[in-house]
C-alpha atoms as a PDB file:
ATOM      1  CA  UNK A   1      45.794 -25.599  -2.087  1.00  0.00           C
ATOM      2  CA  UNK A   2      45.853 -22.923   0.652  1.00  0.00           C
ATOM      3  CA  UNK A   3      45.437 -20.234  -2.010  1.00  0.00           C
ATOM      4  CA  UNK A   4      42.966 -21.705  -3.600  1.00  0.00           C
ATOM      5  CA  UNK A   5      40.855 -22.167  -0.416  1.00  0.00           C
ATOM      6  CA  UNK A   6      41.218 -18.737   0.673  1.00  0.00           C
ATOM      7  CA  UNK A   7      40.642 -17.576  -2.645  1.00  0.00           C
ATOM      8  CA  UNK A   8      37.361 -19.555  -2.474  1.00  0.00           C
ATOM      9  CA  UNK A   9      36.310 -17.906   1.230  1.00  0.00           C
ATOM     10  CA  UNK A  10      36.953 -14.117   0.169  1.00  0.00           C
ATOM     11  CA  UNK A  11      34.920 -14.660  -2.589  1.00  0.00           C
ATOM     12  CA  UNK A  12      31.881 -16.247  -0.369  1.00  0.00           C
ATOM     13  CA  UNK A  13      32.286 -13.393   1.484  1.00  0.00           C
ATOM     14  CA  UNK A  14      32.291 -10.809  -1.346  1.00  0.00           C
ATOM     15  CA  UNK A  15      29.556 -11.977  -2.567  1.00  0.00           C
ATOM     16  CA  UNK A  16      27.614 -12.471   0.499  1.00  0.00           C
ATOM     17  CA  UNK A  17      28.352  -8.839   1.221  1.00  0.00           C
ATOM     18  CA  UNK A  18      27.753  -7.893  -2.225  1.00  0.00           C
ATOM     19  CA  UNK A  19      24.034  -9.334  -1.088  1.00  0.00           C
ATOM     20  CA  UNK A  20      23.684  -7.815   1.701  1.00  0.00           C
ATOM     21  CA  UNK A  21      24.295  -4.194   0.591  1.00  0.00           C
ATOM     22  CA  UNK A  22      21.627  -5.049  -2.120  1.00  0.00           C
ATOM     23  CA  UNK A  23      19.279  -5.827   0.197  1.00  0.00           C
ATOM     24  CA  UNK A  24      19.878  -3.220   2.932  1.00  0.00           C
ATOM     25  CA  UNK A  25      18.362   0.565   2.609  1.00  0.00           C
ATOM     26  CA  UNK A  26      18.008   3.439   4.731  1.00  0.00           C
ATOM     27  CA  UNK A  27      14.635   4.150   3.228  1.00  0.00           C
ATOM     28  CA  UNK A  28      12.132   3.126   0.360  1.00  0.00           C
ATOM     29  CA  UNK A  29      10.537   5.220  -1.312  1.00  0.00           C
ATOM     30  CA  UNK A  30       7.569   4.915  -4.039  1.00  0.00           C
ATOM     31  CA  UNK A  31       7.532   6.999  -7.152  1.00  0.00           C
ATOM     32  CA  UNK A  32       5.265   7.208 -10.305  1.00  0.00           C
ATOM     33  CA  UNK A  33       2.180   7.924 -11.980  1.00  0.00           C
ATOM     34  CA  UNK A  34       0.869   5.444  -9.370  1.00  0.00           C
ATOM     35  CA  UNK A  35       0.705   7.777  -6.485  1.00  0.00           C
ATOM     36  CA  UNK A  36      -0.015  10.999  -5.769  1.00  0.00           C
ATOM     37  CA  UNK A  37       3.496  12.750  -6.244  1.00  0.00           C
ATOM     38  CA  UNK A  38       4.114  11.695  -9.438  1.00  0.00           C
ATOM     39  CA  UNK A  39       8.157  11.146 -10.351  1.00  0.00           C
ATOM     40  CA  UNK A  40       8.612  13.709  -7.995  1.00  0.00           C
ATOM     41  CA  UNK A  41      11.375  12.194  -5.388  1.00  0.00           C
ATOM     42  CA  UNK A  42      10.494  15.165  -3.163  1.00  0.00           C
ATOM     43  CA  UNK A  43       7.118  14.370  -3.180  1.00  0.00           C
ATOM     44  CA  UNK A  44       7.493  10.316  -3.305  1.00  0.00           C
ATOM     45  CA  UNK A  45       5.441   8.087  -0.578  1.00  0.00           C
ATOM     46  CA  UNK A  46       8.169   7.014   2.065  1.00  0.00           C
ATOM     47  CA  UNK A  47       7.379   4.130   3.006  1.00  0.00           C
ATOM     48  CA  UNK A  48       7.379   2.946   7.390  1.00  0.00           C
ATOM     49  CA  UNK A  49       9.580   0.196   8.606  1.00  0.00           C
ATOM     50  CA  UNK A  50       9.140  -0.083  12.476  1.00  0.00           C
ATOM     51  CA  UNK A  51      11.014  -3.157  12.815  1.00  0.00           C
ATOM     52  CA  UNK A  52      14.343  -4.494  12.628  1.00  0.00           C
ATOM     53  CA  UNK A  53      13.966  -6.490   9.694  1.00  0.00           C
ATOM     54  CA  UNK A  54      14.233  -4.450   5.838  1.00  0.00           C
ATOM     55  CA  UNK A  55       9.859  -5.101   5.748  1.00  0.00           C
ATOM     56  CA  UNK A  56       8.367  -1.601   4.837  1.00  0.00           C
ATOM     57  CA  UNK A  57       5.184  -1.106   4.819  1.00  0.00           C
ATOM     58  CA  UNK A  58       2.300   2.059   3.698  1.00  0.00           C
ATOM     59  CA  UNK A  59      -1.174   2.465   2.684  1.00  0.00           C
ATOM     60  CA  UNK A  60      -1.855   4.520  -0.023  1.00  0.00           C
ATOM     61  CA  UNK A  61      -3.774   5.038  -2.847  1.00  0.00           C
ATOM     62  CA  UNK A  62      -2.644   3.737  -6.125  1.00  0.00           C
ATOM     63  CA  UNK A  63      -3.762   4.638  -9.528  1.00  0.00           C
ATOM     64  CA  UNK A  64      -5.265   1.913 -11.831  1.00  0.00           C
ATOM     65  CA  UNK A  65      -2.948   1.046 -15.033  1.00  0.00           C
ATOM     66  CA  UNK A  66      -0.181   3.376 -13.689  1.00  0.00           C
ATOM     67  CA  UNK A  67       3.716   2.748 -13.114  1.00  0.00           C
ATOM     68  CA  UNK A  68       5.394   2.537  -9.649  1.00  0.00           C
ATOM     69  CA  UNK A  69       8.587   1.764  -8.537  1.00  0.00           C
ATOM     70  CA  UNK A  70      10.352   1.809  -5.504  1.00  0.00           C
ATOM     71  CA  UNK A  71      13.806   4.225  -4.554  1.00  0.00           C
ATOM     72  CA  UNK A  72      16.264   3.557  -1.930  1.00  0.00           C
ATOM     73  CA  UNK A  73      17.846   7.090  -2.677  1.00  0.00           C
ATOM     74  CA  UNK A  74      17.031  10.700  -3.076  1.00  0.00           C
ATOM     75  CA  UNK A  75      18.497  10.197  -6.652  1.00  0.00           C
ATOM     76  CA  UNK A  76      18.029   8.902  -9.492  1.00  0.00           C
ATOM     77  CA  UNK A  77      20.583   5.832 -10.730  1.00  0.00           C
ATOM     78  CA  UNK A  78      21.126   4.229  -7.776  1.00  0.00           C
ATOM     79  CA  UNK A  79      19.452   1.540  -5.660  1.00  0.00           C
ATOM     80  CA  UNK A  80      15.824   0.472  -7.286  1.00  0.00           C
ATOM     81  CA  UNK A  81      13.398  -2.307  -6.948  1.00  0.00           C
ATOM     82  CA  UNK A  82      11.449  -2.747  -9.660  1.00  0.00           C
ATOM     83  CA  UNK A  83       9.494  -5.396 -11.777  1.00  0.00           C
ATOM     84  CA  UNK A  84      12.196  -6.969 -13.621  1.00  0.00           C
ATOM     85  CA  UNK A  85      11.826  -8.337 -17.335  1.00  0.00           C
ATOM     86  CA  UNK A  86       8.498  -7.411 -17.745  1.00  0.00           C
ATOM     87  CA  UNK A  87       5.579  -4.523 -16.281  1.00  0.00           C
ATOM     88  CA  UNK A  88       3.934  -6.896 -13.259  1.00  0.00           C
ATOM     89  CA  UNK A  89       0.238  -5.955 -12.734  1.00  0.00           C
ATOM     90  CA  UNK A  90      -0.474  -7.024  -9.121  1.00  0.00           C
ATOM     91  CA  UNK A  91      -3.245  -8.837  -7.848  1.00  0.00           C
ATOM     92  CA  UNK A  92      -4.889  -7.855  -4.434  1.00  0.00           C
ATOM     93  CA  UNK A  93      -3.136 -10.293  -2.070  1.00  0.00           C
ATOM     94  CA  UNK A  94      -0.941 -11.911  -4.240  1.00  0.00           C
ATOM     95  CA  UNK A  95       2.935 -11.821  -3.852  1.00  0.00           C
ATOM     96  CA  UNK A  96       5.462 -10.482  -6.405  1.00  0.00           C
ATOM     97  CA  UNK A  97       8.938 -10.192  -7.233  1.00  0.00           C
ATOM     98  CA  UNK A  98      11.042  -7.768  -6.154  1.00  0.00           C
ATOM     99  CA  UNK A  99      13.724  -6.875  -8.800  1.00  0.00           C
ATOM    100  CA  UNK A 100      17.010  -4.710  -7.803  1.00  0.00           C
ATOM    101  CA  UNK A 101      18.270  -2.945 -10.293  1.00  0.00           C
ATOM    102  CA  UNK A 102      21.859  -4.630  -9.039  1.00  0.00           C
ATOM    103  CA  UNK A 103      20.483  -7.915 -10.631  1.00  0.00           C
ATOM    104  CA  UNK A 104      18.421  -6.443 -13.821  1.00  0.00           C
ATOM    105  CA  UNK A 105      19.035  -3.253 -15.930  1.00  0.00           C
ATOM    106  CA  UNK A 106      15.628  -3.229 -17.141  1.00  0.00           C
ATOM    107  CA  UNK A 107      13.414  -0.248 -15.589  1.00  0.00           C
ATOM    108  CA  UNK A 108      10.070  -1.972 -15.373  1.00  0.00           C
ATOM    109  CA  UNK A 109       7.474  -1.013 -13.223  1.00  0.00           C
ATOM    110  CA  UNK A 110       4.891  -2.801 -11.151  1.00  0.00           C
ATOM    111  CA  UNK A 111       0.973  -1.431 -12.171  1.00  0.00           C
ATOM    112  CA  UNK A 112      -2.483  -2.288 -10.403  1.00  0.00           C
ATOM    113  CA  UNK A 113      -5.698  -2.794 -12.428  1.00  0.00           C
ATOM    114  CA  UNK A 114      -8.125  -1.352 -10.102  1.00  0.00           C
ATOM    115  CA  UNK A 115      -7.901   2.133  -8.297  1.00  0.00           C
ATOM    116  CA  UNK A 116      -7.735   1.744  -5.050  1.00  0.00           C
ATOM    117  CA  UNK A 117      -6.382   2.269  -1.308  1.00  0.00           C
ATOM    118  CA  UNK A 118      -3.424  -0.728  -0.993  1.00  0.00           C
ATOM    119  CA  UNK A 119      -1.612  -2.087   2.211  1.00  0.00           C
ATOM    120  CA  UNK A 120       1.482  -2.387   0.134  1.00  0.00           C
ATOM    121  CA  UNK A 121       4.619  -4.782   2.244  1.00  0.00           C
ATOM    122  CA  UNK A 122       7.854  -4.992   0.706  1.00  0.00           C
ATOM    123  CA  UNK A 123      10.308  -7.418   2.211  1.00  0.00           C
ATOM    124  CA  UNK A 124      13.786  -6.675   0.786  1.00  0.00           C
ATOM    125  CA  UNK A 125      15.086  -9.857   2.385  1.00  0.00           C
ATOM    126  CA  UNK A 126      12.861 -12.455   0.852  1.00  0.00           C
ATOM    127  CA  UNK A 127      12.642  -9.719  -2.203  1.00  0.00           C
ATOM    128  CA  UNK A 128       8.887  -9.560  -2.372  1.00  0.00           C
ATOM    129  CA  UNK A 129       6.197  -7.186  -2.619  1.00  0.00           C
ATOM    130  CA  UNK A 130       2.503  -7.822  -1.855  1.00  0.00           C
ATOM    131  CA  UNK A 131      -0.375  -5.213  -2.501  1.00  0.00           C
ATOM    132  CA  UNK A 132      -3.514  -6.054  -0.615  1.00  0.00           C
ATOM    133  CA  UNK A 133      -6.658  -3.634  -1.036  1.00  0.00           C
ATOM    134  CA  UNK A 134      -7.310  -1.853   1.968  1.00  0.00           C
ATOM    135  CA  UNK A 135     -10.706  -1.766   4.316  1.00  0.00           C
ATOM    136  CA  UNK A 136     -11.154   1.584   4.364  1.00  0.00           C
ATOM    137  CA  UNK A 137     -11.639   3.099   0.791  1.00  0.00           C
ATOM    138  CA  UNK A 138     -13.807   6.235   1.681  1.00  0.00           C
ATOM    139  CA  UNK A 139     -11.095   9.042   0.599  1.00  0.00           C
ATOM    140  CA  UNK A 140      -7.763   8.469  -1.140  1.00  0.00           C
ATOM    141  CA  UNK A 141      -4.806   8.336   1.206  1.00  0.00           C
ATOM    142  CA  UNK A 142      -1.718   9.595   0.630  1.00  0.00           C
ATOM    143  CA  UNK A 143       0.635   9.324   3.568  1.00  0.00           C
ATOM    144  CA  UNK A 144       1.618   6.756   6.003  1.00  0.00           C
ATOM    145  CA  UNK A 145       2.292   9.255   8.183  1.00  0.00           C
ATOM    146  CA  UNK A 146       2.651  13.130   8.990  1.00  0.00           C
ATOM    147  CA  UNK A 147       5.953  15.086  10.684  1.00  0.00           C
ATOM    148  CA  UNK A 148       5.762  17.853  12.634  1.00  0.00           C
ATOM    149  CA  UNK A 149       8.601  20.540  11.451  1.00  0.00           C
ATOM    150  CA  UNK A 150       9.823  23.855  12.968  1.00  0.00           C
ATOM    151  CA  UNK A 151      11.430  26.092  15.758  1.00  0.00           C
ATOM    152  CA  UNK A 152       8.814  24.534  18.179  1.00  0.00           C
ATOM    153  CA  UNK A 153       9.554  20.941  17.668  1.00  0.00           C
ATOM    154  CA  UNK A 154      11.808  19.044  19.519  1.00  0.00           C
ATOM    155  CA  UNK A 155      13.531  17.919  16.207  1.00  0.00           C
ATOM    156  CA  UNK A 156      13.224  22.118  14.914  1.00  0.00           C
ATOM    157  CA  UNK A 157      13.991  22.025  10.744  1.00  0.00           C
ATOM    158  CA  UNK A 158      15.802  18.839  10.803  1.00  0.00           C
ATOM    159  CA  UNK A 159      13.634  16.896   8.506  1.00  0.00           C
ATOM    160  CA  UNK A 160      15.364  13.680   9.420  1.00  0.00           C
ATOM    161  CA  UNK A 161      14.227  14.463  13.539  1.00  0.00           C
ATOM    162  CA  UNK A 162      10.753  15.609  12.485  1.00  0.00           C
ATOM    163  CA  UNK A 163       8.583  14.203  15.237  1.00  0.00           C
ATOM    164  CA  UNK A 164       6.026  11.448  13.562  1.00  0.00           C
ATOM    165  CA  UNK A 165       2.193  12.003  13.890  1.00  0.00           C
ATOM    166  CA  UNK A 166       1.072   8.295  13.501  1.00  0.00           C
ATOM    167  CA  UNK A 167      -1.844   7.082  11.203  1.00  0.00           C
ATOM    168  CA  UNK A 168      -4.880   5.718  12.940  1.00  0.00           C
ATOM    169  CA  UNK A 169      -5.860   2.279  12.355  1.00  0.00           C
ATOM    170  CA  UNK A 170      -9.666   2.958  12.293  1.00  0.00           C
ATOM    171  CA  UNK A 171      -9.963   6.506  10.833  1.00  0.00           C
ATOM    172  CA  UNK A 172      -6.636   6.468   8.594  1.00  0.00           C
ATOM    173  CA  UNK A 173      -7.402   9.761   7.247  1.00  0.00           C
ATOM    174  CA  UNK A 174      -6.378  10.959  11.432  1.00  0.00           C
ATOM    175  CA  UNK A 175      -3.082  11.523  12.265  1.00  0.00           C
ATOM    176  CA  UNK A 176      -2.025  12.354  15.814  1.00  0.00           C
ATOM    177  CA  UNK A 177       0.367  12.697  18.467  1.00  0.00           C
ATOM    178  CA  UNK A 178       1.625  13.940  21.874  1.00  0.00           C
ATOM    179  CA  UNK A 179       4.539  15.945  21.376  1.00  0.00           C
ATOM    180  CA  UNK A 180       7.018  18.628  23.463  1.00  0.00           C
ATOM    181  CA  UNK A 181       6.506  21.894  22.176  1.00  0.00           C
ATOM    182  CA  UNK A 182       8.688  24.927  23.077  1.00  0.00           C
ATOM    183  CA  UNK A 183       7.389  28.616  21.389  1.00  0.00           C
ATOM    184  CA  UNK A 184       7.918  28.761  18.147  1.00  0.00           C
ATOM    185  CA  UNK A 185       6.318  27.602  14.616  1.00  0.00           C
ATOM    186  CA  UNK A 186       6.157  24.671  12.459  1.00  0.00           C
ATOM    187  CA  UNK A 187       4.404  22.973   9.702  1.00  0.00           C
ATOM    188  CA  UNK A 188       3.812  19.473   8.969  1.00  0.00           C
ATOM    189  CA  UNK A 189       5.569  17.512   6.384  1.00  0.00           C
ATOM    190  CA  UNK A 190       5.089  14.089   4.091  1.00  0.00           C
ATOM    191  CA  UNK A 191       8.273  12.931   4.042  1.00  0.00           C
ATOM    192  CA  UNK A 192      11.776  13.194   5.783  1.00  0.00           C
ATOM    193  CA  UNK A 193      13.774  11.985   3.807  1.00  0.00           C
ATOM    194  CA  UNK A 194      13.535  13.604   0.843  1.00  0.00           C
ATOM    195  CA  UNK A 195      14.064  17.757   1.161  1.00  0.00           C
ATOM    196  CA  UNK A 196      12.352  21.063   1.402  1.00  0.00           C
ATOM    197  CA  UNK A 197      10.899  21.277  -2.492  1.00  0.00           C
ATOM    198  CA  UNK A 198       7.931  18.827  -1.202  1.00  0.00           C
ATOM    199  CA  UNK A 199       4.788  20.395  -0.573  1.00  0.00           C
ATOM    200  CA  UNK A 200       3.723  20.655   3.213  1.00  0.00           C
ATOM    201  CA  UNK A 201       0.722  21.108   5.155  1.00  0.00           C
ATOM    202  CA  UNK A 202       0.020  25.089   6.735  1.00  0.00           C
ATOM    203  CA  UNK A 203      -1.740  26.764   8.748  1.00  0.00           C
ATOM    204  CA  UNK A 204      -4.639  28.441   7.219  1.00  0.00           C
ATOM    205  CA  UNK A 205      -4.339  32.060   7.613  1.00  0.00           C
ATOM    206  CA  UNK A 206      -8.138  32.350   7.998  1.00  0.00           C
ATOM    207  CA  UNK A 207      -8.578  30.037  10.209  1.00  0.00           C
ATOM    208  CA  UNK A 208      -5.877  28.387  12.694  1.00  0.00           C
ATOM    209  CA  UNK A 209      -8.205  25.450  12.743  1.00  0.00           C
ATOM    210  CA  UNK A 210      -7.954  24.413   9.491  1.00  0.00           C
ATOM    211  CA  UNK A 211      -4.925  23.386   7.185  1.00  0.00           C
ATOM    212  CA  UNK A 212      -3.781  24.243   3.511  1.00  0.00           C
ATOM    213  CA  UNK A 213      -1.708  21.694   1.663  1.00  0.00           C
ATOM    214  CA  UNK A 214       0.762  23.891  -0.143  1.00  0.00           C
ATOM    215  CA  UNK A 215       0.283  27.862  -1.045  1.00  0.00           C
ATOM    216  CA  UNK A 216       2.301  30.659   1.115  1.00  0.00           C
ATOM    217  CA  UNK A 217       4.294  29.750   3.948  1.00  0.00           C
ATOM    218  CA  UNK A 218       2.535  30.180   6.810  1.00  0.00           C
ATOM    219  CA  UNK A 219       2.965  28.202  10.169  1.00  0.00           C
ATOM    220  CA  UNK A 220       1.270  27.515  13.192  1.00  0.00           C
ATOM    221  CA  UNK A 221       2.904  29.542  16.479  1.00  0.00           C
ATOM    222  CA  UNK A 222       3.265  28.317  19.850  1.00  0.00           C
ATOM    223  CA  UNK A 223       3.264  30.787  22.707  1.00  0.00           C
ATOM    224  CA  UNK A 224       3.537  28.347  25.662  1.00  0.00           C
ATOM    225  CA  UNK A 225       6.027  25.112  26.243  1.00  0.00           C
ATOM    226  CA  UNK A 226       4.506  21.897  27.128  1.00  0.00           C
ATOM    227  CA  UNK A 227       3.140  18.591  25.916  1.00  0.00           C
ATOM    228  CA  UNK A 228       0.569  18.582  23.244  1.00  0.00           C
ATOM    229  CA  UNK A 229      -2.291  16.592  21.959  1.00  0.00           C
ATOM    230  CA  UNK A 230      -2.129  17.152  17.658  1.00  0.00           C
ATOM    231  CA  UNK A 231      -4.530  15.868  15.387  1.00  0.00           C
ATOM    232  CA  UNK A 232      -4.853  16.244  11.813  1.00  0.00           C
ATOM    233  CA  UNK A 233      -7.575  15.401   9.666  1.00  0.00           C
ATOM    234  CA  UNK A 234      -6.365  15.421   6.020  1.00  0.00           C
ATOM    235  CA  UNK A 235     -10.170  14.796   4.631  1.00  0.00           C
ATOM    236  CA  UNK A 236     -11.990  17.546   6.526  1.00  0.00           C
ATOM    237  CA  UNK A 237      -8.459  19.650   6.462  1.00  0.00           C
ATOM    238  CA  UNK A 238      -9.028  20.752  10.303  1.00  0.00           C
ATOM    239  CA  UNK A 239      -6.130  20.382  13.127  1.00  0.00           C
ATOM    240  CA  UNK A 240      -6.525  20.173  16.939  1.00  0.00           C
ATOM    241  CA  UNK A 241      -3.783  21.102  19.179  1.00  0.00           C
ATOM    242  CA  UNK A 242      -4.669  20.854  23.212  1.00  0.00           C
ATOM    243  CA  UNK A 243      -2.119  21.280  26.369  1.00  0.00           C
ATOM    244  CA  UNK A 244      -1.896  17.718  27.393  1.00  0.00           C
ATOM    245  CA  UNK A 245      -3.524  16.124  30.193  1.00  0.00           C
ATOM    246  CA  UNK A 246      -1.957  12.755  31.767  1.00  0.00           C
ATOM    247  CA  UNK A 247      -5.008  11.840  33.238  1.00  0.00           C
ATOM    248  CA  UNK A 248      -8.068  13.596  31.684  1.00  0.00           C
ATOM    249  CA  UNK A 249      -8.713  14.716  34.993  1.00  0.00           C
ATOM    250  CA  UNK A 250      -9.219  18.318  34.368  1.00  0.00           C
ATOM    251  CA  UNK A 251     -11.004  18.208  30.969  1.00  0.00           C
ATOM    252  CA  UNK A 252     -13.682  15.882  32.872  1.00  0.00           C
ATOM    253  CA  UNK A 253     -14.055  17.792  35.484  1.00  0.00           C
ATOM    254  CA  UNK A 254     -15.222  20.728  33.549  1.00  0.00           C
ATOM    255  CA  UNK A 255     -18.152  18.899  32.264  1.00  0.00           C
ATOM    256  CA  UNK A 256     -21.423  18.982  33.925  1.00  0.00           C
ATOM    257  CA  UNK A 257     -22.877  16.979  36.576  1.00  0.00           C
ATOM    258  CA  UNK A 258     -25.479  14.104  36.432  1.00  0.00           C
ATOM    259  CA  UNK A 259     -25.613  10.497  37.489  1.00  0.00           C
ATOM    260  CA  UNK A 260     -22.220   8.916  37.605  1.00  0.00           C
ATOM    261  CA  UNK A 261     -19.849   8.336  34.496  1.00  0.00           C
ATOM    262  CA  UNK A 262     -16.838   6.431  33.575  1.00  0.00           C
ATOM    263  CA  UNK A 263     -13.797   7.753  31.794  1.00  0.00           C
ATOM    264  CA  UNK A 264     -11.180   6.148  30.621  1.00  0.00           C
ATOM    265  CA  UNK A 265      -7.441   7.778  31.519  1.00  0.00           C
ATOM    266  CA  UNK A 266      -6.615   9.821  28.825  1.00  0.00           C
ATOM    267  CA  UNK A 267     -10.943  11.529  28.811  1.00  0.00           C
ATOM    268  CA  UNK A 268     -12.863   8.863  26.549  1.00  0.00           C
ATOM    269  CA  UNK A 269     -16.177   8.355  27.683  1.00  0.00           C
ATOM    270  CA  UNK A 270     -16.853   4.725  28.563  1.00  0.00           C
ATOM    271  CA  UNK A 271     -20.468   3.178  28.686  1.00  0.00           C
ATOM    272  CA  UNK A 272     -19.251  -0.302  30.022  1.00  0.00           C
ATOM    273  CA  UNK A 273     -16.096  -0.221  31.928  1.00  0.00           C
ATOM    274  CA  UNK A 274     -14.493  -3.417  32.784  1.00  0.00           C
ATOM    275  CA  UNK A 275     -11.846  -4.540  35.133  1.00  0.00           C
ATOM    276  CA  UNK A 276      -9.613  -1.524  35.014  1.00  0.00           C
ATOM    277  CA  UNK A 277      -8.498   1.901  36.193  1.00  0.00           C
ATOM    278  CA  UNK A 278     -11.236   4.897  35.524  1.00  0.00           C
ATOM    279  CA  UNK A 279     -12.415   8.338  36.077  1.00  0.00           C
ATOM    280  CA  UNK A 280     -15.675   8.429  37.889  1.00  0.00           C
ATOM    281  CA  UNK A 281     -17.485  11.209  37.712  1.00  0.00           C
ATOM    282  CA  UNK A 282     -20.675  11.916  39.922  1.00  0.00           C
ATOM    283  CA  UNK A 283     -22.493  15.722  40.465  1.00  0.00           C
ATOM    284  CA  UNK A 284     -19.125  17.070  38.697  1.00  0.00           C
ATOM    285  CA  UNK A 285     -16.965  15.624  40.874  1.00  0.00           C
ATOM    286  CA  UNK A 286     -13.704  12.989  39.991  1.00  0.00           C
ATOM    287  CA  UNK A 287     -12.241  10.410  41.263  1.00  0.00           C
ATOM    288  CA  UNK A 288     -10.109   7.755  39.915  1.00  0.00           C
ATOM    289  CA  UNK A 289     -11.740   4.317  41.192  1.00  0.00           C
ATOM    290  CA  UNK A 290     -10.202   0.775  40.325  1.00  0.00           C
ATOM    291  CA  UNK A 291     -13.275  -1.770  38.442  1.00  0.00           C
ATOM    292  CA  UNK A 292     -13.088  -4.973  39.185  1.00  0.00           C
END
């Protein structure tokens, strides 16, 4: 009876582990016709999780008609969630199935019927995926974020420690940062995980003001440490890097006179401040004053 039993409780727990190792993943990546980079894993859309929990998250453009699938790997054969029995065409805020490939053999993919951008949310616990057409649909977007890569970044060419320029919520085509720079170079990649054959984002050697995605190697150099302000525009292809300033202070102050202004903190120009901390500005000169 004892053997039984604890034959019984190691296979609970096998297969509870079993589960768990099914469900858990370093990464997720999306591949296919879908999506920009094709079936190229060095090229694939990785996909953010910012939590705890295995919910990823990206909004990118996907093709209409066209196969994607997700990777947990930077290889082919291992890990996948896909459709399952059947190709799944997903509706605009409707939930699907996630399929591992642990569970089902067969390599179907999940499609779209209109072209579109898509907040796409997988949930590898619950083992669902939910595509959801996105408000801003003005220019196809590719990345859910950029990386900055090279001798002047903190994480130098460790694409794994690339430091993250984040999307932004209103303007997702915007990408930007503060980050510790030391003199050097670097570039901006797509994806970390993956390796060196994906195409990255360069300095234009016309124009240090404008990017190239792709083409010769050629970086942006740093001649002085500090923390910087980077922006990058992937529609108009133009990047801003400034020294950064805590306060805003300084770039304010260079600004002409005239009746008094408010600023917030970090320089924005406010036309209504409320209750709050602010740069006022009066006949060019600062001070930070507290509105009630």
């Amino acid at each position: 009876m004892n053997k039984t039993f604890t034959h019984f409780v190691l296979c609970c727990l096998l297969m509870a582990l079993g589960s768990i190792s099914a469900k858990a993943a370093d990464r997720l990546l999306i591949v296919g016709d879908a999506v920009w980079g094709g079936w190229s894993i060095d090229n694939s859309v990785e996909m953010l999780n910012t939590t705890e929990q295995p919910v990823w998250k990206a909004t990118v453009y996907l093709k209409a008609n066209s196969d994607f699938k997700f990777l947990t790997t930077t290889g082919w054969g291992n890990l996948e969630y896909r459709a399952g029995d059947n190709t799944v065409t997903l509706a605009s805020g409707e939930q699907g199935k996630l399929v591992s490939s642990s569970e089902n053999s067969n390599d179907n993919k999940f499609q779209v019927s209109e072209a579109a951008n898509y907040d796409i949310v997988c949930d590898l616990d619950k083992e669902t995926i939910t595509v959801t057409k996105a408000a801003y649909q003005d220019f196809e977007l590719r990345f859910p974020a950029l990386y900055l890569l090279g001798s002047a970044t903190p994480g130098g060419w460790s694409l794994p420690q690339a430091a993250m320029l984040k999307q932004d919520t209103s303007n997702p085509v915007v990408y930007s940062g503060t980050v510790s720079l030391t003199a050097g170079e670097f570039k901006f990649c797509v994806n970390t995980q993956t390796g060196f054959g994906q195409t990255f984002f360069q300095v234009d050697p016309n124009d240090p003001g404008k990017m190239v995605f792709g083409g010769d190697d050629n970086k942006w150099q740093v001649t002085e440490a500090g923390d910087y302000d980077i922006s990058a525009n992937v529609k108009d292809m133009t990047i801003s890097v400034k020294k950064h300033d805590a306060t805003g202070i300084s770039r304010i102050a260079t600004e002409t006179g005239g009746a008094p202004e408010f600023f917030s903190l970090s320089g924005v120009k406010v036309s209504s401040p409320v209750s709050g901390v602010y740069v006022k500005r009066v006949n060019g000169k600062c001070t930070k004053v507290v509105v009630k």
